[in-house]
Each structure stands twice: as C-alpha cells, then as structure tokens.
C-alpha atoms as a PDB file:
ATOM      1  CA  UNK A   1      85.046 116.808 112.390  1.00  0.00           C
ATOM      2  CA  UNK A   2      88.482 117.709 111.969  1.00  0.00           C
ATOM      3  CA  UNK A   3      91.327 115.820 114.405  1.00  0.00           C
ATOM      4  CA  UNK A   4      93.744 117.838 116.032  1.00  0.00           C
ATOM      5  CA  UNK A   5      96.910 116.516 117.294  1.00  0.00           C
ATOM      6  CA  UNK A   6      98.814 118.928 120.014  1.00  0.00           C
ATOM      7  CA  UNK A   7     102.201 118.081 120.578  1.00  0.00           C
ATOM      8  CA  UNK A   8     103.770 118.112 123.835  1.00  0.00           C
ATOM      9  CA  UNK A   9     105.626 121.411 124.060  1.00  0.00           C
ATOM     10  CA  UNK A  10     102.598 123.041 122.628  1.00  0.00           C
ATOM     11  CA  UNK A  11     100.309 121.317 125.654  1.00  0.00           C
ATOM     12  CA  UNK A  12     103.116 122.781 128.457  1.00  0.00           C
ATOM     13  CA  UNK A  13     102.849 126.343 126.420  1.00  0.00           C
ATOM     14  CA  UNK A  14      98.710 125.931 126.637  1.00  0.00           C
ATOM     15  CA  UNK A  15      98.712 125.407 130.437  1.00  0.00           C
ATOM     16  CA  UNK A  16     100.789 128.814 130.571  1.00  0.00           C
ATOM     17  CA  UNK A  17      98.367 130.643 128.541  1.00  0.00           C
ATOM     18  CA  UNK A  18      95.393 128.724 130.694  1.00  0.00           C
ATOM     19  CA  UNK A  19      97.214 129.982 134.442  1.00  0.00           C
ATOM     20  CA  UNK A  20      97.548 133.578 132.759  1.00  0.00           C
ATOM     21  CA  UNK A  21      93.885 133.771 131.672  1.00  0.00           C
ATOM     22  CA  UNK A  22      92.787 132.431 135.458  1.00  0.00           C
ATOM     23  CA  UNK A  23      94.862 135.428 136.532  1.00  0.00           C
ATOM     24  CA  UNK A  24      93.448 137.917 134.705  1.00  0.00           C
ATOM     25  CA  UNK A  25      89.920 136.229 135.432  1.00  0.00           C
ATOM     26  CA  UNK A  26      91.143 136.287 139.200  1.00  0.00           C
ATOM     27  CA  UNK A  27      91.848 139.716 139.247  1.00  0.00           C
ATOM     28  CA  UNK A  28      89.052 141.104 137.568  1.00  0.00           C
ATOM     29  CA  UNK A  29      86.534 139.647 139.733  1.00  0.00           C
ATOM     30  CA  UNK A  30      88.829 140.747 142.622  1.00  0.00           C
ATOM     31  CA  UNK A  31      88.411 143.796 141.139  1.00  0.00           C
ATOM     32  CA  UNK A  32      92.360 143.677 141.122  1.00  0.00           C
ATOM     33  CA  UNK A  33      94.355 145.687 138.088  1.00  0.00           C
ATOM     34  CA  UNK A  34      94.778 144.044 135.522  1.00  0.00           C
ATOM     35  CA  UNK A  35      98.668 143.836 134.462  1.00  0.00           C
ATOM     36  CA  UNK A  36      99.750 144.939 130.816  1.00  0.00           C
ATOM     37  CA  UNK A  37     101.874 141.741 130.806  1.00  0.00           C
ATOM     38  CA  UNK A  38      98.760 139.563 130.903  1.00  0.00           C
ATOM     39  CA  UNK A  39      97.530 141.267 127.990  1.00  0.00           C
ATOM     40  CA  UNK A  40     100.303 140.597 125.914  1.00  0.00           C
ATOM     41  CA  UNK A  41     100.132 137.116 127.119  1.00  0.00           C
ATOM     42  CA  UNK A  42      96.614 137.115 125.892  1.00  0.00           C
ATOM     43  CA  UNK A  43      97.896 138.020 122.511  1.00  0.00           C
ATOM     44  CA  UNK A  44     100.357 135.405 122.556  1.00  0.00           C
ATOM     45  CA  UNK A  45      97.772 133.331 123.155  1.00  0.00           C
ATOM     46  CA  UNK A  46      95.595 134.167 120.350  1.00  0.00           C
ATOM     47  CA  UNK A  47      98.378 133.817 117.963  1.00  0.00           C
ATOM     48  CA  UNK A  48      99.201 129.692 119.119  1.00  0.00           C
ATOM     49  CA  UNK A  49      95.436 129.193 119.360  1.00  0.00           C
ATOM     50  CA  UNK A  50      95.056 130.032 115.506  1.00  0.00           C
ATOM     51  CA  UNK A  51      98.160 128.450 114.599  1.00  0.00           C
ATOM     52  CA  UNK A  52      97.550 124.862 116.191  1.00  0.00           C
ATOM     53  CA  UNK A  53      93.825 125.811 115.524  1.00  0.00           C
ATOM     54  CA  UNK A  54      94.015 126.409 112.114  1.00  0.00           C
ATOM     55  CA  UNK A  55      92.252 129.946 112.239  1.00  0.00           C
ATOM     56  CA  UNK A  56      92.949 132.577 110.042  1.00  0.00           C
ATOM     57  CA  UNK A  57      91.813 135.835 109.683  1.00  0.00           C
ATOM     58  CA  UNK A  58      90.363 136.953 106.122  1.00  0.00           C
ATOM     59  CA  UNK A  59      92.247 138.735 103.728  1.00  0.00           C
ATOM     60  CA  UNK A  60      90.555 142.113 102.468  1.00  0.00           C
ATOM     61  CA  UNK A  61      92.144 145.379 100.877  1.00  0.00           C
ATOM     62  CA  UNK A  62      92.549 146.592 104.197  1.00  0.00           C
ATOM     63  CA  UNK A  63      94.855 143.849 105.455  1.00  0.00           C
ATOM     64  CA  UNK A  64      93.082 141.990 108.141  1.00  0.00           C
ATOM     65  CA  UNK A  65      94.405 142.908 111.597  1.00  0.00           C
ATOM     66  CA  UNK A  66      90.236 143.915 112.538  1.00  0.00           C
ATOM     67  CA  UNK A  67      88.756 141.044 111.211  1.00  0.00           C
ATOM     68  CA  UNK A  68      87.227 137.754 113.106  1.00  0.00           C
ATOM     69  CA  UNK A  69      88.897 134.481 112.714  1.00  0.00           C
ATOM     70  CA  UNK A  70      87.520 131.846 110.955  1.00  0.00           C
ATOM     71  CA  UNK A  71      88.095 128.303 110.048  1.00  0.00           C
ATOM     72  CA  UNK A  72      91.092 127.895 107.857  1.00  0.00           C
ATOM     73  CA  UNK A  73      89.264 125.799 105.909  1.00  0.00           C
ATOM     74  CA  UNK A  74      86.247 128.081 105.203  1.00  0.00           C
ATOM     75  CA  UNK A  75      88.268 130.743 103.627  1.00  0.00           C
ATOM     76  CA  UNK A  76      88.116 131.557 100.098  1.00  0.00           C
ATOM     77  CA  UNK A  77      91.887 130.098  97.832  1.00  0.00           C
ATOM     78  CA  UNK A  78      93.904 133.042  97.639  1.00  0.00           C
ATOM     79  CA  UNK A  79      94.994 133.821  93.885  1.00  0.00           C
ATOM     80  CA  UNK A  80      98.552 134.618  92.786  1.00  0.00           C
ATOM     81  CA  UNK A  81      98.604 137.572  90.679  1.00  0.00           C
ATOM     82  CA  UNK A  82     101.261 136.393  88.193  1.00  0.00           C
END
C-alpha cells in the first residue's frame, strides 16, 4: 500500500472541495438547482484529487479527456519517439 503524505495547504483546499460537494449533495436532495459554479468546483476537484492521488488518465490516439483514471502506477511507460 502506497503512503500518501498531504501537505497542509492541500488539506485546507480538500475541505473546500468537501463543503462544495455537501452543497451540491444538499441541494440535490432538496431538490434545489444545482449551481454551474459547483460544477466547475467539481472539476477542480478532480484535477487535485489525481494530482495528490497520483491518477492519470491513459494515453490513446485519441488523447484521453474520455477515459477513466487509473493508478499512476498501473499505466503502461510512455516511449519517446526519438
């Protein structure tokens, strides 16, 4: 099992990400609109998950904007075409 150390900034940025998600749960089961900020918060927070995470998403000849996520580690080398 991998160890992952979160600095303190990044905890501070996490509870912002964690309030916005309770929001946007809050809402929906309020059956309250749902804001476009919040989903661009969500985004945010997919980004800083994968990055402190170590996720990445797989790189295919159609980029990879539609792919899952996977472990970092799980991914295949990439080769440089020199």
């Amino acid at each position: 099992m991998k160890t992952i150390k979160i600095e303190p900034k990044d905890r501070v940025e996490l509870l912002k990400y964690v309030n916005v998600l309770r929001e946007l749960n809050c809402n929906t089961s309020e059956k309250i609109p749902i804001y476009y900020e919040h989903l661009c918060e969500m985004e945010s927070l997919m980004h800083k998950l994968s990055q402190m995470l170590e996720f990445e998403q797989p790189k295919d000849r159609h980029g990879s904007w539609y792919t899952d996520y996977q472990l970092k580690e799980h991914l295949p080398k990439e080769k440089n075409d020199e």
